[in-house]
C-alpha atoms as a PDB file:
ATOM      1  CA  UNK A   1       4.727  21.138 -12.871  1.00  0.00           C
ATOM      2  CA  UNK A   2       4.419  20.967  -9.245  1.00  0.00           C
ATOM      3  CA  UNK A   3       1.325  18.745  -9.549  1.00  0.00           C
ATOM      4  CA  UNK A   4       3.289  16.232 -11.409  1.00  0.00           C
ATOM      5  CA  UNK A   5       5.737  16.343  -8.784  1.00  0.00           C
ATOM      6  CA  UNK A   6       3.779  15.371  -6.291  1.00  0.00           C
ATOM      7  CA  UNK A   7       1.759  12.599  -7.865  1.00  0.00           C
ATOM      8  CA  UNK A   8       5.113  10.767  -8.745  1.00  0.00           C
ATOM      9  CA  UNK A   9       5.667  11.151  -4.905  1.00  0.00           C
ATOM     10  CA  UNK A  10       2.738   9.912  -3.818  1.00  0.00           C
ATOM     11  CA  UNK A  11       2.665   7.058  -6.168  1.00  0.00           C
ATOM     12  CA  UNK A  12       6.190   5.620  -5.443  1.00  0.00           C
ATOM     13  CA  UNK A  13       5.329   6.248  -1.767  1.00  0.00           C
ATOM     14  CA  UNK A  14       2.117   3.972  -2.402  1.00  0.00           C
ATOM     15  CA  UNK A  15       4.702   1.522  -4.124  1.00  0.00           C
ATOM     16  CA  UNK A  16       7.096   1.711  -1.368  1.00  0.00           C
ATOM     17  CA  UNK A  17       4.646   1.149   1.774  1.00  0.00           C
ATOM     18  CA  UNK A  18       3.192  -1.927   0.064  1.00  0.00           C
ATOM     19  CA  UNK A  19       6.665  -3.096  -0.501  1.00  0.00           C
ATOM     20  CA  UNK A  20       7.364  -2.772   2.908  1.00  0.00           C
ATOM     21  CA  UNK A  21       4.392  -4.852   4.216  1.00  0.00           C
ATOM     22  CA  UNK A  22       5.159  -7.367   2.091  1.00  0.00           C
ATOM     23  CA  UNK A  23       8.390  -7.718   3.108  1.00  0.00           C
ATOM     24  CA  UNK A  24       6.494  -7.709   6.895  1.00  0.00           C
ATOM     25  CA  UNK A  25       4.892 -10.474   5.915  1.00  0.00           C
ATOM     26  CA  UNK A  26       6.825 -12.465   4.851  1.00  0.00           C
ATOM     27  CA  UNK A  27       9.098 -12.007   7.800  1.00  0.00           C
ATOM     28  CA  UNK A  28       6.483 -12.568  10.422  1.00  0.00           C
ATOM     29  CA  UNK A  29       5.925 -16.045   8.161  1.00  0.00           C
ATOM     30  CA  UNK A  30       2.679 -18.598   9.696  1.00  0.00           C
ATOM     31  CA  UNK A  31      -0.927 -18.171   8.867  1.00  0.00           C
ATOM     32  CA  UNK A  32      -0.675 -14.640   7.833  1.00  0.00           C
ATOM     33  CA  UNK A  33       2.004 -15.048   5.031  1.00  0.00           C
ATOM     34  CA  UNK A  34       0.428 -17.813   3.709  1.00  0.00           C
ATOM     35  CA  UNK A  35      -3.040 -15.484   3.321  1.00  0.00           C
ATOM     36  CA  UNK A  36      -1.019 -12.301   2.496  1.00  0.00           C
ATOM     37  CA  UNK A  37       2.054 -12.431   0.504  1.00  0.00           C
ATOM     38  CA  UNK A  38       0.469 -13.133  -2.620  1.00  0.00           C
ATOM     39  CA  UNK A  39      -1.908 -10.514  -2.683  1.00  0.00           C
ATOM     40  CA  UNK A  40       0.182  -7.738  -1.368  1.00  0.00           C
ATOM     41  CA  UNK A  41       2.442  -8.850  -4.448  1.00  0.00           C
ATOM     42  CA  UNK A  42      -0.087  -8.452  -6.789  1.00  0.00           C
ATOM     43  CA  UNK A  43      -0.829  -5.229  -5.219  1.00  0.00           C
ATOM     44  CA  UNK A  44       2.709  -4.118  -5.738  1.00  0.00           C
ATOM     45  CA  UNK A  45       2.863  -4.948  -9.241  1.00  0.00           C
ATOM     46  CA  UNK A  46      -0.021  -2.838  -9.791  1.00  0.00           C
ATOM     47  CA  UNK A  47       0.753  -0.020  -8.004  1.00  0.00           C
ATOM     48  CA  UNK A  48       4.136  -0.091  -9.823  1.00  0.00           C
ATOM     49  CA  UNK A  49       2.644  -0.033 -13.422  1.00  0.00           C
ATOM     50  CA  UNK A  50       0.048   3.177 -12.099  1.00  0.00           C
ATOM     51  CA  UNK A  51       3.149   4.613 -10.728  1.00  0.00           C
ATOM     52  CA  UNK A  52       4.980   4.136 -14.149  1.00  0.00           C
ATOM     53  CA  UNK A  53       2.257   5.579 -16.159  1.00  0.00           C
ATOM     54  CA  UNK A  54       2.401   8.396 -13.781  1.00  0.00           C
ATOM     55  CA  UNK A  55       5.452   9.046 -13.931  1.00  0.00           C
ATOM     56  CA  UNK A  56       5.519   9.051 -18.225  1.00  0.00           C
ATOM     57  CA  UNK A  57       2.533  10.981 -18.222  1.00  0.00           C
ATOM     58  CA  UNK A  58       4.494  13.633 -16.148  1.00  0.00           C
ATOM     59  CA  UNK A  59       7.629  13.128 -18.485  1.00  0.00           C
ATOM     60  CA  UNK A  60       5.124  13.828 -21.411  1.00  0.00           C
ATOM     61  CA  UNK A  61       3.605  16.758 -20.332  1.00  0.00           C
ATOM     62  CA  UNK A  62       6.545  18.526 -18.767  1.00  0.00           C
ATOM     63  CA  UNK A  63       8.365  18.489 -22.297  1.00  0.00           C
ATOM     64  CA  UNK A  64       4.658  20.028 -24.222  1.00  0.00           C
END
């Protein structure tokens, strides 16, 4: 139970710190949004459907 815990901590934290430097990025604006912004958006996405799995998987398991 604990375990579970933690990984949905650790996955919206993952979720969370590439949401922030994408939000950096796009603030700072130039050369380095232009390179950045798109990947670390993709990124996102991904880590938010890894961090949804996670998080049903837990939801599963807790209630079996």
């Amino acid at each position: 139970m604990m375990t579970g815990k933690i990984l949905v901590a650790v996955a919206v934290g993952i979720v969370f710190v590439v949401l922030l430097l994408g939000l950096y990025t796009l603030w700072k604006g130039g050369a380095t949004s232009a390179s950045w912004s798109n990947k670390l958006m993709r990124i996102r996405v991904l880590a938010q459907f890894v961090a949804i799995l996670i998080i049903m998987a837990v939801l599963y398991f807790s209630q079996h």
